[in-house]
Structure formats: structure tokens, C-alpha cells
C-alpha atoms as a PDB file:
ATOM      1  CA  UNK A   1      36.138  10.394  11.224  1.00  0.00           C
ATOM      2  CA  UNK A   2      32.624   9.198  10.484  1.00  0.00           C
ATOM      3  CA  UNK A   3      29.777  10.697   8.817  1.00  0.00           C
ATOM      4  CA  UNK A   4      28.905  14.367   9.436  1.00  0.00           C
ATOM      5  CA  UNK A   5      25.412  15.847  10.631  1.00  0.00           C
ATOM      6  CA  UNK A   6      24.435  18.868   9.228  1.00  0.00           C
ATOM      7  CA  UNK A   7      21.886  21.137  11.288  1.00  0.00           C
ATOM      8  CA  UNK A   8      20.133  23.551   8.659  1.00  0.00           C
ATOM      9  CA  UNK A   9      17.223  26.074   9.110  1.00  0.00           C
ATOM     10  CA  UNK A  10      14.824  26.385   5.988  1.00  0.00           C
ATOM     11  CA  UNK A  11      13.487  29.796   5.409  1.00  0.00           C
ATOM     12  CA  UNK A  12      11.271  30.621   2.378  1.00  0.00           C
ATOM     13  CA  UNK A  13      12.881  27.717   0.559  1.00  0.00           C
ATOM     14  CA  UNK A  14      16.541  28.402   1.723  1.00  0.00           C
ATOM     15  CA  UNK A  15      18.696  26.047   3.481  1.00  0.00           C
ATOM     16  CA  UNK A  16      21.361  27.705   5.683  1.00  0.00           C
ATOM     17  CA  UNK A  17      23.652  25.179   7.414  1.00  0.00           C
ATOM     18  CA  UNK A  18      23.430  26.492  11.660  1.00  0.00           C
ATOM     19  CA  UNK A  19      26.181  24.023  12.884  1.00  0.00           C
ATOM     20  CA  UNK A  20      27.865  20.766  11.146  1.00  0.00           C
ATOM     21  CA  UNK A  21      28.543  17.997  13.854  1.00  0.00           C
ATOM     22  CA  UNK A  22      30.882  15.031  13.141  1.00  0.00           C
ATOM     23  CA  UNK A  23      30.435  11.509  14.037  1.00  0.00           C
ATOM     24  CA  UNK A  24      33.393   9.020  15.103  1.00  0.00           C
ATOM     25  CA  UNK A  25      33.755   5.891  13.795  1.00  0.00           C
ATOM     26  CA  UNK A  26      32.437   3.488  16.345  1.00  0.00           C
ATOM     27  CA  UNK A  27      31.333  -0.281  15.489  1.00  0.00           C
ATOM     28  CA  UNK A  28      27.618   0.085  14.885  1.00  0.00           C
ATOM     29  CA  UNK A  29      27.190  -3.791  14.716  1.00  0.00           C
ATOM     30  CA  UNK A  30      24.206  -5.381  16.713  1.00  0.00           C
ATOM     31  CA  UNK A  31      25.154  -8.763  16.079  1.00  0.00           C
ATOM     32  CA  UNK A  32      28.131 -10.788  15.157  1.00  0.00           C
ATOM     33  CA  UNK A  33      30.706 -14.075  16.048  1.00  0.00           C
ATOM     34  CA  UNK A  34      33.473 -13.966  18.089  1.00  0.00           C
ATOM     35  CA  UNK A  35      35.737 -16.706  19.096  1.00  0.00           C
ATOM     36  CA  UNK A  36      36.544 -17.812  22.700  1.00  0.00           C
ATOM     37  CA  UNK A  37      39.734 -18.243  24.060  1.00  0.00           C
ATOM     38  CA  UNK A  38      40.527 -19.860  27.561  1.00  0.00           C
ATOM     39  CA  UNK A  39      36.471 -19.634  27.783  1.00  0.00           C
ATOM     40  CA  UNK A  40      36.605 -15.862  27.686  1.00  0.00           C
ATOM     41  CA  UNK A  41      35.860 -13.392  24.623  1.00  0.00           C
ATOM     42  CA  UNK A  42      35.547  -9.363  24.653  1.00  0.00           C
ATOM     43  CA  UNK A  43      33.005  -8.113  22.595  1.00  0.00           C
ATOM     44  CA  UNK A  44      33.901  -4.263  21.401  1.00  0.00           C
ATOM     45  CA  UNK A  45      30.853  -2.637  20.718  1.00  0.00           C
ATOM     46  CA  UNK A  46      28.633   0.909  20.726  1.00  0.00           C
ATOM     47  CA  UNK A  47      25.610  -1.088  21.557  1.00  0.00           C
ATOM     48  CA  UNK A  48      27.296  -2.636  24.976  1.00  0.00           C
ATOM     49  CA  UNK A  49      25.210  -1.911  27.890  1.00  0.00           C
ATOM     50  CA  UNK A  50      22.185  -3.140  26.506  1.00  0.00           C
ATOM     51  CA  UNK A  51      20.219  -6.537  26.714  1.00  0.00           C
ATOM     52  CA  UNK A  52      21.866  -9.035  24.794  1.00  0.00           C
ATOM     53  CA  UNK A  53      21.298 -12.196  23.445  1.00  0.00           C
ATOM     54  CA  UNK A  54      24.264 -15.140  23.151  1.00  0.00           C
ATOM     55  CA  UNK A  55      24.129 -18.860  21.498  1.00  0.00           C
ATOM     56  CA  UNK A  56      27.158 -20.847  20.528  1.00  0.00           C
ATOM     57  CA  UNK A  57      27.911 -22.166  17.212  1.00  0.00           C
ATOM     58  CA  UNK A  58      28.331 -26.126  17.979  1.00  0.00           C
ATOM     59  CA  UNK A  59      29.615 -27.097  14.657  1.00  0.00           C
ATOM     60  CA  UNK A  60      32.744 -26.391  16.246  1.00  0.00           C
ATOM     61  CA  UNK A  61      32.895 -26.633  20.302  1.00  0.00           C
ATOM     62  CA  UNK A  62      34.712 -28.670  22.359  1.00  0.00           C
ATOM     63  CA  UNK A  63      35.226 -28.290  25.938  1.00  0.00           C
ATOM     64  CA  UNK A  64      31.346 -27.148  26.072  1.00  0.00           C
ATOM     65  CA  UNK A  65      30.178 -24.612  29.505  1.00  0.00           C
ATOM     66  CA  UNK A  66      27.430 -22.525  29.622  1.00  0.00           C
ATOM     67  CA  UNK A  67      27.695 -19.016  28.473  1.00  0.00           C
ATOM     68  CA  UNK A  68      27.293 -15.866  29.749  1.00  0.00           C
ATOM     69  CA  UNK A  69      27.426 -11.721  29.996  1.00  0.00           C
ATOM     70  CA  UNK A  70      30.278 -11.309  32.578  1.00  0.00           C
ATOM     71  CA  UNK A  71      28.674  -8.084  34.372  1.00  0.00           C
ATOM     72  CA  UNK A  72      31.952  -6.449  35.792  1.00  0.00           C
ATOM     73  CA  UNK A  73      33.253  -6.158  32.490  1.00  0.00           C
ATOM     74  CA  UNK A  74      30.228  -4.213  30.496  1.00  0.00           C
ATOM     75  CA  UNK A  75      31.585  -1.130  29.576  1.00  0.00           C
ATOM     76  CA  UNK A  76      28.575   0.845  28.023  1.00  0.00           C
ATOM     77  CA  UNK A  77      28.904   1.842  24.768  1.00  0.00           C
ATOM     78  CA  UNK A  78      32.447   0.564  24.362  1.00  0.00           C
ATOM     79  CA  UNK A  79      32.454  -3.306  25.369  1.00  0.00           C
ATOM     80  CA  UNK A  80      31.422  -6.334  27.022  1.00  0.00           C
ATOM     81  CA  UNK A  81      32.783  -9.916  28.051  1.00  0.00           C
ATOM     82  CA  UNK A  82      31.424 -13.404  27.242  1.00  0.00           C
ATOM     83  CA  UNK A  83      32.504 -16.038  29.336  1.00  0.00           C
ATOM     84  CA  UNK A  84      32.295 -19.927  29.898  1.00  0.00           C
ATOM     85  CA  UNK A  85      32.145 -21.838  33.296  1.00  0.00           C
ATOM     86  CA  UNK A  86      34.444 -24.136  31.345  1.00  0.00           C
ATOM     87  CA  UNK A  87      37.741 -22.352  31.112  1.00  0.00           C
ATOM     88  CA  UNK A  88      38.893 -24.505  28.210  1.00  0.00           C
ATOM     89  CA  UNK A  89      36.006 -23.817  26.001  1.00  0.00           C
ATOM     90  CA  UNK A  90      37.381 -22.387  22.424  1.00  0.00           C
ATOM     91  CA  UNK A  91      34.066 -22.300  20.690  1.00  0.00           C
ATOM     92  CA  UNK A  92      32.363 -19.883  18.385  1.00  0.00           C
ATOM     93  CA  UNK A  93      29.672 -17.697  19.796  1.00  0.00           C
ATOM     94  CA  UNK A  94      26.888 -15.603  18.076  1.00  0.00           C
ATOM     95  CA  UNK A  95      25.819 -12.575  19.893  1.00  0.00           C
ATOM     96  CA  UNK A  96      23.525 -10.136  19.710  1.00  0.00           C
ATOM     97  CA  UNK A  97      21.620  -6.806  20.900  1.00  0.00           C
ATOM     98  CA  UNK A  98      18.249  -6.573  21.322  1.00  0.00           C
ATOM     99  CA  UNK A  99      16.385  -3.337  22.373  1.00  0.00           C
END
């Protein structure tokens, strides 16, 4: 598990823990690089849902389409889909959240 939340009251200078919560592990990333394959990539991420930003790295593309979100698949807070128009693209694509 992740990191745990502690809920305290203070009362003349005491702490006294109310209720301790804890927090999964979930991928916290706002940004990152994923690779495409057969023009398609799923992005696993808390953050999914929200706007999100995408350029390609094209140091390495061939087979070059134009990216984008692929709306069906957005799963908030667990995942989302990039995809290509160009089913062979393989390239490298930054993404990232913005709020």
C-alpha cells in the first residue's frame, strides 16, 4: 500500500490521532513516453480523464499519422488510449496532463 493519512485533533498542545486512512499505490505521473504499437498505445494513469496534451518524439518515427486521445477508451482515473490515423505508426509519444 501507499502512504498513510493521519487525521489528528490538537487540544492544548496534544495530538490525538481520530482516524488513519491509507492510500493505494496508483501512478501519480502527469507526464511521460510511451511507445506505439500498430498506431495504438494505452496510457495507465490516475490523472486520465483530464485535458491532456500529446507530441511525438520524431527522432524516431516512421510511418508518421496524426495523433490523438481515442475518447471511448478514457477510463477516468485509471487510463486512456493514444492513437494514430496511420495504423503502422511505431513512434514515441510524449504525453501529458494539464489542469
Amino acid at each position: 500500500m501507499g502512504q498513510e493519512i493521519i487525521y489528528q485533533w490538537v487540544s492544548n498542545g496534544v495530538n490525538t490521532e481520530i482516524s488513519s486512512t491509507t492510500i493505494p499505490n496508483v501512478n501519480m505521473e502527469t507526464s511521460g513516453y510511451i511507445d506505439l504499437v500498430a498506431g495504438k498505445a494505452t496510457v495507465n494513469c490516475f490523472n486520465a480523464g483530464k485535458a491532456i496534451i500529446i507530441t511525438r518524439n520524431q527522432d524516431n518515427t516512421t510511418a508518421i499519422g496524426n495523433l490523438y486521445i481515442y475518447a471511448p477508451n478514457i477510463i477516468p482515473e485509471v487510463s486512456f488510449e493514444i492513437r494514430s490515423t496511420n495504423n503502422l505508426d511505431a513512434g514515441t509519444v510524449f504525453w501529458q496532463i494539464v489542469e
